[in-house]
N, C-alpha and C. Protein backbone atom coordinates (compact mmCIF):
# COMPACT_ATOMS: atom_id res chain seq x y z
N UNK A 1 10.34 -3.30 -16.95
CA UNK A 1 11.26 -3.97 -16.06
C UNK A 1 12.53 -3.15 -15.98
N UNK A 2 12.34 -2.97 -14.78
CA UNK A 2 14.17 -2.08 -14.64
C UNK A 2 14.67 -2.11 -12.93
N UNK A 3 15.92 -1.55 -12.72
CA UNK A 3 16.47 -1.32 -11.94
C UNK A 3 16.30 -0.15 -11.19
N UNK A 4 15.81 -0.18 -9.99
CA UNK A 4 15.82 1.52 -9.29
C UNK A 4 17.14 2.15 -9.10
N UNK A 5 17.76 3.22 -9.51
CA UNK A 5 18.89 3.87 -8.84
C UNK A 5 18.37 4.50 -7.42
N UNK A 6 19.21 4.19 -6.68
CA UNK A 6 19.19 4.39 -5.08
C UNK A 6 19.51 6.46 -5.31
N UNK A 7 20.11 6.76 -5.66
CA UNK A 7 21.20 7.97 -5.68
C UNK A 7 21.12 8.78 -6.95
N UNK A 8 21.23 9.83 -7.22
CA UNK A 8 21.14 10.46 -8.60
C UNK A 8 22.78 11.15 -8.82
N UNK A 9 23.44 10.89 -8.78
CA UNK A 9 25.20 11.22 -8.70
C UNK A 9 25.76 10.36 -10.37
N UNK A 10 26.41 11.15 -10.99
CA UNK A 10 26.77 11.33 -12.26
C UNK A 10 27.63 10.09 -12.29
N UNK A 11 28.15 9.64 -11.08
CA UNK A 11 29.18 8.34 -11.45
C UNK A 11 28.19 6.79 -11.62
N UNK A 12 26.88 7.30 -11.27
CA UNK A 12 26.14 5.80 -11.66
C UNK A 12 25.96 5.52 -13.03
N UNK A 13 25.48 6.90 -13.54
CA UNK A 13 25.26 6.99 -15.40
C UNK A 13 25.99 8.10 -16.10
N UNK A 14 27.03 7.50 -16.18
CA UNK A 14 28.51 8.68 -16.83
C UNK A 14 27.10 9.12 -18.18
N UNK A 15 27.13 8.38 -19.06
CA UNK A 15 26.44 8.35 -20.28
C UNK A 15 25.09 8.98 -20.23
N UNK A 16 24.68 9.45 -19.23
CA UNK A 16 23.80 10.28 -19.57
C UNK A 16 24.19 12.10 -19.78
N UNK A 17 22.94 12.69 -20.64
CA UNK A 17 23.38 13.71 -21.44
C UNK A 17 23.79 15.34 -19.97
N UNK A 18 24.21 15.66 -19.86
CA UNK A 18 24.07 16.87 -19.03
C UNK A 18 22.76 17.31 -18.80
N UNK A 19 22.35 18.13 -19.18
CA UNK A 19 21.11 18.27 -19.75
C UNK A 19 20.04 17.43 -18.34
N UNK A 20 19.56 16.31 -19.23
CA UNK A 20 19.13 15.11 -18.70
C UNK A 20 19.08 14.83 -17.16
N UNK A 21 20.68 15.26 -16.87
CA UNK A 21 21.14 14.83 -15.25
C UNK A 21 20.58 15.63 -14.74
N UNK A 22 20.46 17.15 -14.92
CA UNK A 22 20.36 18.09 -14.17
C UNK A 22 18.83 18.12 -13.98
N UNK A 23 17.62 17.72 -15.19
CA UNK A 23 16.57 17.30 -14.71
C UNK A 23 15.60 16.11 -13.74
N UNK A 24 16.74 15.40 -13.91
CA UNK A 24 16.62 13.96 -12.64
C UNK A 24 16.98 14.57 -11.72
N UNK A 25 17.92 15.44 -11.10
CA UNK A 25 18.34 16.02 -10.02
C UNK A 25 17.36 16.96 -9.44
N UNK A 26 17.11 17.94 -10.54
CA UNK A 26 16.25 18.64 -10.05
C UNK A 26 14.70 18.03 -9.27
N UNK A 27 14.38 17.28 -10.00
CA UNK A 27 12.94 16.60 -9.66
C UNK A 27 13.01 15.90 -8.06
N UNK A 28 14.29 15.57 -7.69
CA UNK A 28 14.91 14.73 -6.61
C UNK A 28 14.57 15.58 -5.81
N UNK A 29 14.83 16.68 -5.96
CA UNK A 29 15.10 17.58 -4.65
C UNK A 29 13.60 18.32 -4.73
N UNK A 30 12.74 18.03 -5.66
CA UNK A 30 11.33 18.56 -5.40
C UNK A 30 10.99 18.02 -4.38
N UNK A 31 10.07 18.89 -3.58
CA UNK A 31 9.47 17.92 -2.72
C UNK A 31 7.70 17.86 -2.63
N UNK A 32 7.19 17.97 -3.91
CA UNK A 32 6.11 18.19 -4.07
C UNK A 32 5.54 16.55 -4.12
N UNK A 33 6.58 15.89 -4.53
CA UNK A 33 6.33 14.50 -5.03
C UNK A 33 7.72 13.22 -5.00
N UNK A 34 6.80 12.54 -4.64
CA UNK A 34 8.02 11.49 -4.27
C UNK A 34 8.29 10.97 -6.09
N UNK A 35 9.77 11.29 -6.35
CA UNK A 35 10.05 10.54 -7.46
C UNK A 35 11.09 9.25 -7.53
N UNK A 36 10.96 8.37 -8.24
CA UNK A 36 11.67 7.36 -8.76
C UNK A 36 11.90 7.24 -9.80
N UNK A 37 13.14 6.97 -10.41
CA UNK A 37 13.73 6.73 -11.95
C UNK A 37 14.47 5.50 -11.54
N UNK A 38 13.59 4.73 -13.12
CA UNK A 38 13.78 3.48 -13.75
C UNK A 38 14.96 3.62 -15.00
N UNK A 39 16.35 2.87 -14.87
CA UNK A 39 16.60 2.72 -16.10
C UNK A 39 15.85 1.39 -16.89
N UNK A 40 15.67 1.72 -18.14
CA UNK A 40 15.06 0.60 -18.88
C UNK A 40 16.90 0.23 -19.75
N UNK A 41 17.22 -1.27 -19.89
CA UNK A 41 18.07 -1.73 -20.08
C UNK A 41 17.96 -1.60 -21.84
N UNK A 42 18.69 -1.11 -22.83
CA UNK A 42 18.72 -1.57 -24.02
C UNK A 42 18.15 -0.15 -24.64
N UNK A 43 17.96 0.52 -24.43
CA UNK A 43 17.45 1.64 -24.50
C UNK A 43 18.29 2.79 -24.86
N UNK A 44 18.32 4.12 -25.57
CA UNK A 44 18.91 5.28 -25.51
C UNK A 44 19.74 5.80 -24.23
N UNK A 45 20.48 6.39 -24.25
CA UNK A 45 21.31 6.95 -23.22
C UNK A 45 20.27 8.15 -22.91
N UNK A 46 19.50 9.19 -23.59
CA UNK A 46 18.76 10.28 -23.29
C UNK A 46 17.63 10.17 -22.37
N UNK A 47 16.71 11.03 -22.18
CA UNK A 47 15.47 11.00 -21.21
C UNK A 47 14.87 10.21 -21.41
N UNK A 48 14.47 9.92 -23.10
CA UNK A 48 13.14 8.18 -23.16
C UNK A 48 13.71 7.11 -22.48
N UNK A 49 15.23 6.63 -22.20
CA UNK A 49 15.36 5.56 -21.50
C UNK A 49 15.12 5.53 -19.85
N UNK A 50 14.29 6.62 -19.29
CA UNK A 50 14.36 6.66 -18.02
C UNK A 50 12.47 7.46 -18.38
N UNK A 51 11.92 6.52 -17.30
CA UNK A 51 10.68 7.28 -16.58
C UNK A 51 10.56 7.61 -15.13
N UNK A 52 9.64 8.13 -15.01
CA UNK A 52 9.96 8.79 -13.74
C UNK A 52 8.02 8.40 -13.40
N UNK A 53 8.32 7.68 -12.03
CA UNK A 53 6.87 7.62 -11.74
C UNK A 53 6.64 8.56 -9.98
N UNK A 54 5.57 9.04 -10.49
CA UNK A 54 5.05 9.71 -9.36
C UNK A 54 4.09 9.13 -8.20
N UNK A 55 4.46 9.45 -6.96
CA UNK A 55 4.09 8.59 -5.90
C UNK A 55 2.94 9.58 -5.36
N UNK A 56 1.80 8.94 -5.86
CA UNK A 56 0.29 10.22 -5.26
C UNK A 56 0.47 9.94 -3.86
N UNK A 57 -0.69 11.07 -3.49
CA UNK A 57 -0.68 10.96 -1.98
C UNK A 57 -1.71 9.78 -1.77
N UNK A 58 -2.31 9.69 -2.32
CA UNK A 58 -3.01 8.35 -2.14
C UNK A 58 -2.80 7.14 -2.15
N UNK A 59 -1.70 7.02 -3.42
CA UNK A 59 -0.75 5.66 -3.19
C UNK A 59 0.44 5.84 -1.46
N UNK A 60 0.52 6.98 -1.27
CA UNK A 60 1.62 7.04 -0.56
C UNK A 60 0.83 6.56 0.82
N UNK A 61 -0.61 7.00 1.21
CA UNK A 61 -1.68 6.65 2.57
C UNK A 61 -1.60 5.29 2.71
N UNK A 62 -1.88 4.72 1.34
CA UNK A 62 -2.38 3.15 1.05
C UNK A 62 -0.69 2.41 1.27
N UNK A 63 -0.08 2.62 1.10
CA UNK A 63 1.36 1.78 1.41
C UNK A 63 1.85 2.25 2.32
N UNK A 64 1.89 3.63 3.14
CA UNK A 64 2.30 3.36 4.71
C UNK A 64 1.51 3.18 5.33
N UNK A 65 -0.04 3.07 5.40
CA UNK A 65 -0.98 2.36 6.46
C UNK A 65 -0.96 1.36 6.16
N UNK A 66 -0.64 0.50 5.06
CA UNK A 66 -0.31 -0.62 5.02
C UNK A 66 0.68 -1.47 5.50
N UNK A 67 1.73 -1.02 5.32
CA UNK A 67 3.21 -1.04 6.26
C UNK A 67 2.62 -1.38 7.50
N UNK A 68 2.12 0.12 8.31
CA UNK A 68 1.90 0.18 9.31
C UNK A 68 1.06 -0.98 9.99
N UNK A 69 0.13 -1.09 9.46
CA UNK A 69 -1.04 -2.39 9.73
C UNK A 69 -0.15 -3.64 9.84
N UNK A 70 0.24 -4.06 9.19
CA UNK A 70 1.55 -5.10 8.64
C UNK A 70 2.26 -5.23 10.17
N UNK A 71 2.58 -3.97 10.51
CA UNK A 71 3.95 -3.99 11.40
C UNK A 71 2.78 -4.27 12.65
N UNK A 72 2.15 -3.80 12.88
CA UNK A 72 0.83 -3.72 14.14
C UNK A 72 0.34 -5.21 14.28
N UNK A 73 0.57 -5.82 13.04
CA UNK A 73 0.17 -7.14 13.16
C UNK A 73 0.76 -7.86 13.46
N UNK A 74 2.27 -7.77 13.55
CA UNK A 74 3.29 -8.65 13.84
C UNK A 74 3.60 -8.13 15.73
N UNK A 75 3.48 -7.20 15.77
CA UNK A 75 3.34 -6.39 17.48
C UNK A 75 2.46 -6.97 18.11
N UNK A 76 1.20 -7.42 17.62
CA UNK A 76 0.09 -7.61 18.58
C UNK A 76 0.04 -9.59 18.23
N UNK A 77 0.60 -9.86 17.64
CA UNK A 77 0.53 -11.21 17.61
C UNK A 77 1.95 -11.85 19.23
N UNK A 78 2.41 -11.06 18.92
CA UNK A 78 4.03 -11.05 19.50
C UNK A 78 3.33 -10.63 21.11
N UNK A 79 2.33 -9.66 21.06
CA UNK A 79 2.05 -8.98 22.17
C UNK A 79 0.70 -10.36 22.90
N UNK A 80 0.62 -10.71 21.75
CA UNK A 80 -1.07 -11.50 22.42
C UNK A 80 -0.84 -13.06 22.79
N UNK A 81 0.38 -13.96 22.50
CA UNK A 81 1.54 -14.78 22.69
C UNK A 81 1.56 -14.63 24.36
N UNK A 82 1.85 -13.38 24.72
CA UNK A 82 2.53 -13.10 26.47
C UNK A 82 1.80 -12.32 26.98
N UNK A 83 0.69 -11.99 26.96
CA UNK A 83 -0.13 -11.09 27.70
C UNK A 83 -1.01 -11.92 28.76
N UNK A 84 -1.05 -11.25 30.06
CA UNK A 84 -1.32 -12.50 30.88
C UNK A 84 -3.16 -12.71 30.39
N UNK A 85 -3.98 -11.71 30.06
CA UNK A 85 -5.21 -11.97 29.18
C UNK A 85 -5.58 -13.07 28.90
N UNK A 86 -4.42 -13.25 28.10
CA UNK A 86 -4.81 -14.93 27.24
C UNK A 86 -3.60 -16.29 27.55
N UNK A 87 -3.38 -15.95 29.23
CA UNK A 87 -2.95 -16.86 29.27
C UNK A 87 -3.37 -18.71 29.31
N UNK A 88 -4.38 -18.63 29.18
CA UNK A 88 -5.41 -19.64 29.18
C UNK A 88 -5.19 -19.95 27.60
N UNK A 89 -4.95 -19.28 26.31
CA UNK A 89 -5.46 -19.32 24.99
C UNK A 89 -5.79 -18.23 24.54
N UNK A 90 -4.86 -18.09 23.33
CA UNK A 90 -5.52 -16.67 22.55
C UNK A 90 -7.16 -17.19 21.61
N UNK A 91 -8.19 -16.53 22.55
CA UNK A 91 -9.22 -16.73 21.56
C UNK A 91 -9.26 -16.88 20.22
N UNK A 92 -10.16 -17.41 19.16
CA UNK A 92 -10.31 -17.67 17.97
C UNK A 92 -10.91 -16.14 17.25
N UNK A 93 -11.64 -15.56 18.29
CA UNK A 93 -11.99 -14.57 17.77
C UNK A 93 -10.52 -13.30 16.95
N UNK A 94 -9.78 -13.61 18.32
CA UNK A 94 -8.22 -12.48 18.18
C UNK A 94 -7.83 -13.15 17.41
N UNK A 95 -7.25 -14.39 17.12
CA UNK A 95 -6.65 -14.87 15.75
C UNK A 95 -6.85 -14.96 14.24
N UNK A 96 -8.62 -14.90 14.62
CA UNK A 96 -9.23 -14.57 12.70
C UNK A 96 -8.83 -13.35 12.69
N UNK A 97 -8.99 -11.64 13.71
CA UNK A 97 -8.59 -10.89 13.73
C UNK A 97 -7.25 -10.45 12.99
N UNK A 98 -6.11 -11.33 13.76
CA UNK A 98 -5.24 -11.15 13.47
C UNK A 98 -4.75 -11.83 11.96
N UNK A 99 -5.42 -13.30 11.50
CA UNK A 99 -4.51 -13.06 10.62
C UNK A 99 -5.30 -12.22 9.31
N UNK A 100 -6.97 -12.08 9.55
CA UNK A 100 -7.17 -10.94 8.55
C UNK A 100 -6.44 -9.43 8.31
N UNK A 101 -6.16 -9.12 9.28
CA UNK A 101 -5.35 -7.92 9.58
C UNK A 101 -4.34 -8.26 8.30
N UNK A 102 -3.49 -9.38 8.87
CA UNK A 102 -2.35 -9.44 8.07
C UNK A 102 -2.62 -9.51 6.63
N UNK A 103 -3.60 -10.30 5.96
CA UNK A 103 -3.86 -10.74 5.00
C UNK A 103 -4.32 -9.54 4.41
N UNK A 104 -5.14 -8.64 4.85
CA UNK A 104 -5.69 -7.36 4.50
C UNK A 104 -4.74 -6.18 3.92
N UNK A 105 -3.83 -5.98 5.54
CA UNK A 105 -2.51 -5.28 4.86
C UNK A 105 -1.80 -5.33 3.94
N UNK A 106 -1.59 -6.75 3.63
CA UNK A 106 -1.05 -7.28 1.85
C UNK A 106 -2.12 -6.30 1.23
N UNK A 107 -3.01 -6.44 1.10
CA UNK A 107 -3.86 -6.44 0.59
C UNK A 107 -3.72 -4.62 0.17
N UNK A 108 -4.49 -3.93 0.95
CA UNK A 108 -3.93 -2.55 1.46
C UNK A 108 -2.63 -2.34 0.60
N UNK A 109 -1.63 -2.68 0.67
CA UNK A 109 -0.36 -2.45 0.29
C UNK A 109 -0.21 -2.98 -1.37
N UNK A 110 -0.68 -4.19 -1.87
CA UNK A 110 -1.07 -3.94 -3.24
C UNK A 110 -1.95 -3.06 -3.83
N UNK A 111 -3.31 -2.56 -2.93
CA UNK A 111 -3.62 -1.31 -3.44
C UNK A 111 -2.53 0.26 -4.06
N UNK A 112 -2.12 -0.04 -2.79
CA UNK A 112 -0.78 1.43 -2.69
C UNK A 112 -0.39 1.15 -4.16
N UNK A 113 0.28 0.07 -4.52
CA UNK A 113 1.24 -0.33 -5.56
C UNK A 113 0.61 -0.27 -7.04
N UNK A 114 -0.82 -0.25 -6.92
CA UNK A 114 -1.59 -0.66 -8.80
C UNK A 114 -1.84 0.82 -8.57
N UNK A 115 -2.38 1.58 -7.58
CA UNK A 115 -3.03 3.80 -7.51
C UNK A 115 -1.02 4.20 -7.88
N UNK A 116 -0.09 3.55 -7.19
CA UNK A 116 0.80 4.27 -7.55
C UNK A 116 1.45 3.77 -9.35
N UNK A 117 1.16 2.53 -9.61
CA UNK A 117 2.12 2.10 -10.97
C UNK A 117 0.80 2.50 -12.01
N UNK A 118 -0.20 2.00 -11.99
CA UNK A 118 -1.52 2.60 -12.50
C UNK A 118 -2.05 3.75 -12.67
N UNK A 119 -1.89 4.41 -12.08
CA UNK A 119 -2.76 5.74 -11.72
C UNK A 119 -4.14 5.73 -10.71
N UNK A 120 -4.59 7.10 -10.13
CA UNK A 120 -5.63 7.27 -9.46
C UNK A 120 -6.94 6.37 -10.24
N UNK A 121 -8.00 5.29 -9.75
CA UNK A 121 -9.22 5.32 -10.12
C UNK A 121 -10.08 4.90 -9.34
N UNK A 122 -11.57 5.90 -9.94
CA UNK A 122 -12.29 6.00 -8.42
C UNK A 122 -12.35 3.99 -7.59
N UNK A 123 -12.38 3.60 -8.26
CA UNK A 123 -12.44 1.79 -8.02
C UNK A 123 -11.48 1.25 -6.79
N UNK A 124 -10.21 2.15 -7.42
CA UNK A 124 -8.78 1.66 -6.79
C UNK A 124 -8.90 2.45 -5.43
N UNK A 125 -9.09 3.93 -5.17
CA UNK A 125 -9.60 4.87 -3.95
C UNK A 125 -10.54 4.24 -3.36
N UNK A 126 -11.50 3.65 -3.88
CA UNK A 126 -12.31 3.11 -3.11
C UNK A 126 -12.03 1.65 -2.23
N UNK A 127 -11.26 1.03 -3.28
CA UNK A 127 -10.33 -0.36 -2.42
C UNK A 127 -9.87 -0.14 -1.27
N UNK A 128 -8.83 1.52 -1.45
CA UNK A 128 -8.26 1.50 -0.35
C UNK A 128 -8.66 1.96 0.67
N UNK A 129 -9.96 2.84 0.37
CA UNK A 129 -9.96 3.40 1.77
C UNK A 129 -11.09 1.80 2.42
N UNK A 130 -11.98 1.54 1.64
CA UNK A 130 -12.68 0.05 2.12
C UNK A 130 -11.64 -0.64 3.15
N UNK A 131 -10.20 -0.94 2.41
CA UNK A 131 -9.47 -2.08 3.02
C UNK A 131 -9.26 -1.44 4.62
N UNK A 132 -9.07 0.11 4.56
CA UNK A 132 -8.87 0.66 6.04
C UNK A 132 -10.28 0.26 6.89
N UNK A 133 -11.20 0.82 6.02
CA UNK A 133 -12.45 0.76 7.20
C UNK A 133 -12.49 -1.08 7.56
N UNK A 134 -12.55 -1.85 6.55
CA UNK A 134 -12.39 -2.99 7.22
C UNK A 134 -11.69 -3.38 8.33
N UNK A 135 -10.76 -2.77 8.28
CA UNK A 135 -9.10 -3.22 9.66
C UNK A 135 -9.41 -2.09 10.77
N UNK A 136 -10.31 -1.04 10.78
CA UNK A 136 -11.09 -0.81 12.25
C UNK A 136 -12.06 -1.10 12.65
N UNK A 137 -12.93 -1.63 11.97
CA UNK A 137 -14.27 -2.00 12.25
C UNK A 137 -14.36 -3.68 12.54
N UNK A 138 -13.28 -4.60 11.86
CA UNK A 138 -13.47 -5.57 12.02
C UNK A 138 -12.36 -5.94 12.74
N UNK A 139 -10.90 -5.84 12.59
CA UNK A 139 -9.74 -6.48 13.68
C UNK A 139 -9.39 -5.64 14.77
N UNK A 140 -9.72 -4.55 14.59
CA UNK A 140 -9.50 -3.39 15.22
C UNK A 140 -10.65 -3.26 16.54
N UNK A 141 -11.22 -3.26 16.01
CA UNK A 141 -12.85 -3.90 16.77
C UNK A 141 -12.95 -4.69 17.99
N UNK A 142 -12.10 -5.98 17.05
CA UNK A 142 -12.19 -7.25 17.75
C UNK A 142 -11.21 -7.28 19.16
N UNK A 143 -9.84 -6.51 18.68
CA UNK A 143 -8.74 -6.37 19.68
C UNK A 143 -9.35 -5.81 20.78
N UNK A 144 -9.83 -4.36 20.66
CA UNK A 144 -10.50 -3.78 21.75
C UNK A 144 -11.80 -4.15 22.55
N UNK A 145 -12.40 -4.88 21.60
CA UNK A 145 -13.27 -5.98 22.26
C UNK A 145 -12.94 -7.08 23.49
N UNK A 146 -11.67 -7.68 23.06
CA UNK A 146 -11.35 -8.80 24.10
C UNK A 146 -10.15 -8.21 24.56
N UNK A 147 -9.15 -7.50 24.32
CA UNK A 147 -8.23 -7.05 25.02
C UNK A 147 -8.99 -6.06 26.26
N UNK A 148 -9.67 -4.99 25.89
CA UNK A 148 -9.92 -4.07 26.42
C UNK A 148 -11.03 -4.09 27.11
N UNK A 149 -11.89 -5.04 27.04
CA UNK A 149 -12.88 -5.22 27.44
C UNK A 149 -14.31 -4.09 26.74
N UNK A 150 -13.64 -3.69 25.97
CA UNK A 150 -14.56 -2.46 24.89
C UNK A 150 -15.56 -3.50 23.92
N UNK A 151 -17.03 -3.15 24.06
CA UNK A 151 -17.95 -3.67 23.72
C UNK A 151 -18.72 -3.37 22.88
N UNK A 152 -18.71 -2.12 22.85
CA UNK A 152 -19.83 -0.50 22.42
C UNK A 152 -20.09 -0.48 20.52
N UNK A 153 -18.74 -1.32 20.20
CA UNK A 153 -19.00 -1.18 18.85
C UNK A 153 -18.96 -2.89 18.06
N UNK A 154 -19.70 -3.81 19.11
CA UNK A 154 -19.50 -4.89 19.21
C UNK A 154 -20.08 -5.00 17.45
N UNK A 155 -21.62 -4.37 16.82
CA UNK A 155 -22.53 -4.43 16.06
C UNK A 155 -21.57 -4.18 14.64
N UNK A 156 -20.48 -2.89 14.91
CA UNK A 156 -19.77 -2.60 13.42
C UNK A 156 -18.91 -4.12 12.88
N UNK A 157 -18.24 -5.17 13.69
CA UNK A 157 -17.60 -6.27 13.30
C UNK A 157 -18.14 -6.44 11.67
N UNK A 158 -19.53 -7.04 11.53
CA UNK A 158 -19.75 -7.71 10.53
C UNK A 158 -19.64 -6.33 9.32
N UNK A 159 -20.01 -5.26 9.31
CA UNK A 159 -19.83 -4.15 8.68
C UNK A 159 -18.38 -4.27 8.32
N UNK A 160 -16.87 -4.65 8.76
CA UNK A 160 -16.12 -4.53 8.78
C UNK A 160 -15.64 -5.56 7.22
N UNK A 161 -15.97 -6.68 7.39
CA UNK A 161 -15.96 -7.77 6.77
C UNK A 161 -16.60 -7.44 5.65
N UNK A 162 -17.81 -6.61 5.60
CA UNK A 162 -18.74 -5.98 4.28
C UNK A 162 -17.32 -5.29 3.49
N UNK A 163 -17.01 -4.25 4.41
CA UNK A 163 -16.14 -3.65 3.66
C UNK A 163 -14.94 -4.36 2.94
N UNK A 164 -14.59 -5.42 3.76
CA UNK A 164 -13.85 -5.88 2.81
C UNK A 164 -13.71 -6.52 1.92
N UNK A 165 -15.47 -7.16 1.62
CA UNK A 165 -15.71 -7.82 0.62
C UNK A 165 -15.97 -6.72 -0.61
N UNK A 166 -16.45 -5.79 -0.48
CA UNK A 166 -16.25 -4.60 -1.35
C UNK A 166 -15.04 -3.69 -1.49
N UNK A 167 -14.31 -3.97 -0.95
CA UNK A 167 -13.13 -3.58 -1.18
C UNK A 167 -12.22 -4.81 -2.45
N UNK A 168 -12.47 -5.96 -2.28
CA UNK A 168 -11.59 -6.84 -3.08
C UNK A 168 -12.34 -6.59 -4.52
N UNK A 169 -13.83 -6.55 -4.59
CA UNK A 169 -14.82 -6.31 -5.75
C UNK A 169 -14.23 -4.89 -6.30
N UNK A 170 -13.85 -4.17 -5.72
CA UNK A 170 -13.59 -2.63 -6.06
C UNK A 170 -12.25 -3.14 -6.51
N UNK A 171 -11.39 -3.35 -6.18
CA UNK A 171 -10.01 -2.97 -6.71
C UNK A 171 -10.28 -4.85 -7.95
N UNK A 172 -10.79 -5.29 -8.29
CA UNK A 172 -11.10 -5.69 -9.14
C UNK A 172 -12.26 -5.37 -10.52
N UNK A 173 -12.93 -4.52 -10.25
CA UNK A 173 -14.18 -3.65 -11.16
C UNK A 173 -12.50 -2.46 -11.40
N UNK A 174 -11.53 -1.73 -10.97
CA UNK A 174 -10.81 -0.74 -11.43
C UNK A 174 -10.17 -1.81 -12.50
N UNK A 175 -9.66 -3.24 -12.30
CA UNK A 175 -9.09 -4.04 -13.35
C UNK A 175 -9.53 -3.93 -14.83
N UNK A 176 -11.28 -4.37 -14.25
CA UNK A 176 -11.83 -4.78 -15.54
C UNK A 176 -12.75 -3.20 -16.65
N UNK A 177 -12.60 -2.18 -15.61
CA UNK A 177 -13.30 -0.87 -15.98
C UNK A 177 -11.66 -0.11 -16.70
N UNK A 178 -10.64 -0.81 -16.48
CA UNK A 178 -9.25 -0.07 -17.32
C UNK A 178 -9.04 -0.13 -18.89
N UNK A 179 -9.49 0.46 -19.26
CA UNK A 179 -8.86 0.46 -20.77
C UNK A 179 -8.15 0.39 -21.06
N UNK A 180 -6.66 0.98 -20.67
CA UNK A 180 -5.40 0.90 -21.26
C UNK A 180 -4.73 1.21 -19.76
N UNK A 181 -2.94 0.60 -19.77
CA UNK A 181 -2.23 1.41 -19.08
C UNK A 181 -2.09 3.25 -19.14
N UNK A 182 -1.23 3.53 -17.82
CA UNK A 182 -1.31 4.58 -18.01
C UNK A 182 -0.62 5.48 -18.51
N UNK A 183 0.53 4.78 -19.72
CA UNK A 183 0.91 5.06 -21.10
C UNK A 183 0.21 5.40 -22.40
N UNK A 184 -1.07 4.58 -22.21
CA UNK A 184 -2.02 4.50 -23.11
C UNK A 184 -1.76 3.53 -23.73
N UNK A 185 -0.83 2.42 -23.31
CA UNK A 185 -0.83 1.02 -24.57
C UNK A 185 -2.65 0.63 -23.82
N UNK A 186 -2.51 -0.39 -25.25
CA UNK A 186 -3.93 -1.35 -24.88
C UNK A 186 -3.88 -2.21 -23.63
């Protein structure tokens, strides 16, 4: 449990060692990897009171297509409201669509968050990319189905829904297949 520092500038943590600063700084300006430093409260003034977690590229796919999905879902709900299409009624079909979308993207986006605080496992990779193929095959599907009048991939829908039932099984089998954090406590 800790606080993120926004900024790496010497007036947030007078008390840290020289030394120390100049390696938080340095890492900042890497750009190989997205870093974040945690102070832990109660702790040493030196490097053990600060970790530094690394943002894979895989956590980083899984939380901005998640975002993204998220934000797409709030656009096309907003968009499917006033489109003269459905001025009669937004079908039932576009609304399971939509709020799986939404529900998914959570979903998606807690992936991002256990591959990035956790580490890579094949279970958790597999969640996420599942949770994507679900949100084109099944809401993604569906939009272009009744918006667009696009038909052609009418058959992948239920495939879509597969995936995402193996996707929730997957990022639950990475739970129970974990031995330890990725500190190595138990």
């Amino acid at each position: 449990m800790g606080l993120p520092f926004v900024g790496f500038d010497s007036s947030l943590c007078p008390q840290w060692p020289e030394k120390a600063l100049m390696q938080v700084k340095n890492r900042a300006r890497s750009r190989a990897s997205m870093r974040f430093v945690f102070f832990q409260p109660g702790a040493s003034p030196d490097m053990t009171a600060f970790s530094t977690l690394s943002l894979s590229v895989s956590a980083r796919i899984f939380l901005s297509l998640g975002a993204l999905s998220a934000c797409t879902s709030v656009v096309f709900s907003a968009a499917f409201a006033h489109l003269p299409v459905f001025a009669g009624g937004v079908p039932t079909a576009v609304q399971t669509a939509l709020s799986q979308q939404q529900f998914h993207s959570l979903g998606l986006l807690i992936t991002g968050l256990v591959v990035w605080v956790c580490g890579c496992s094949r279970w958790w990779l597999a969640a996420g990319w599942l949770m994507l193929a679900g949100l084109l095959l099944f809401s993604f599907n569906l939009y272009a189905r009744h918006v667009l009048g696009f038909d052609a991939l009418r058959v992948a829908v239920p495939w879509g829904g597969a995936a995402w039932i193996l996707a929730w099984l997957s990022l639950g089998a990475g739970f129970i297949s974990r031995r330890g954090s990725k500190t190595g406590a138990a």
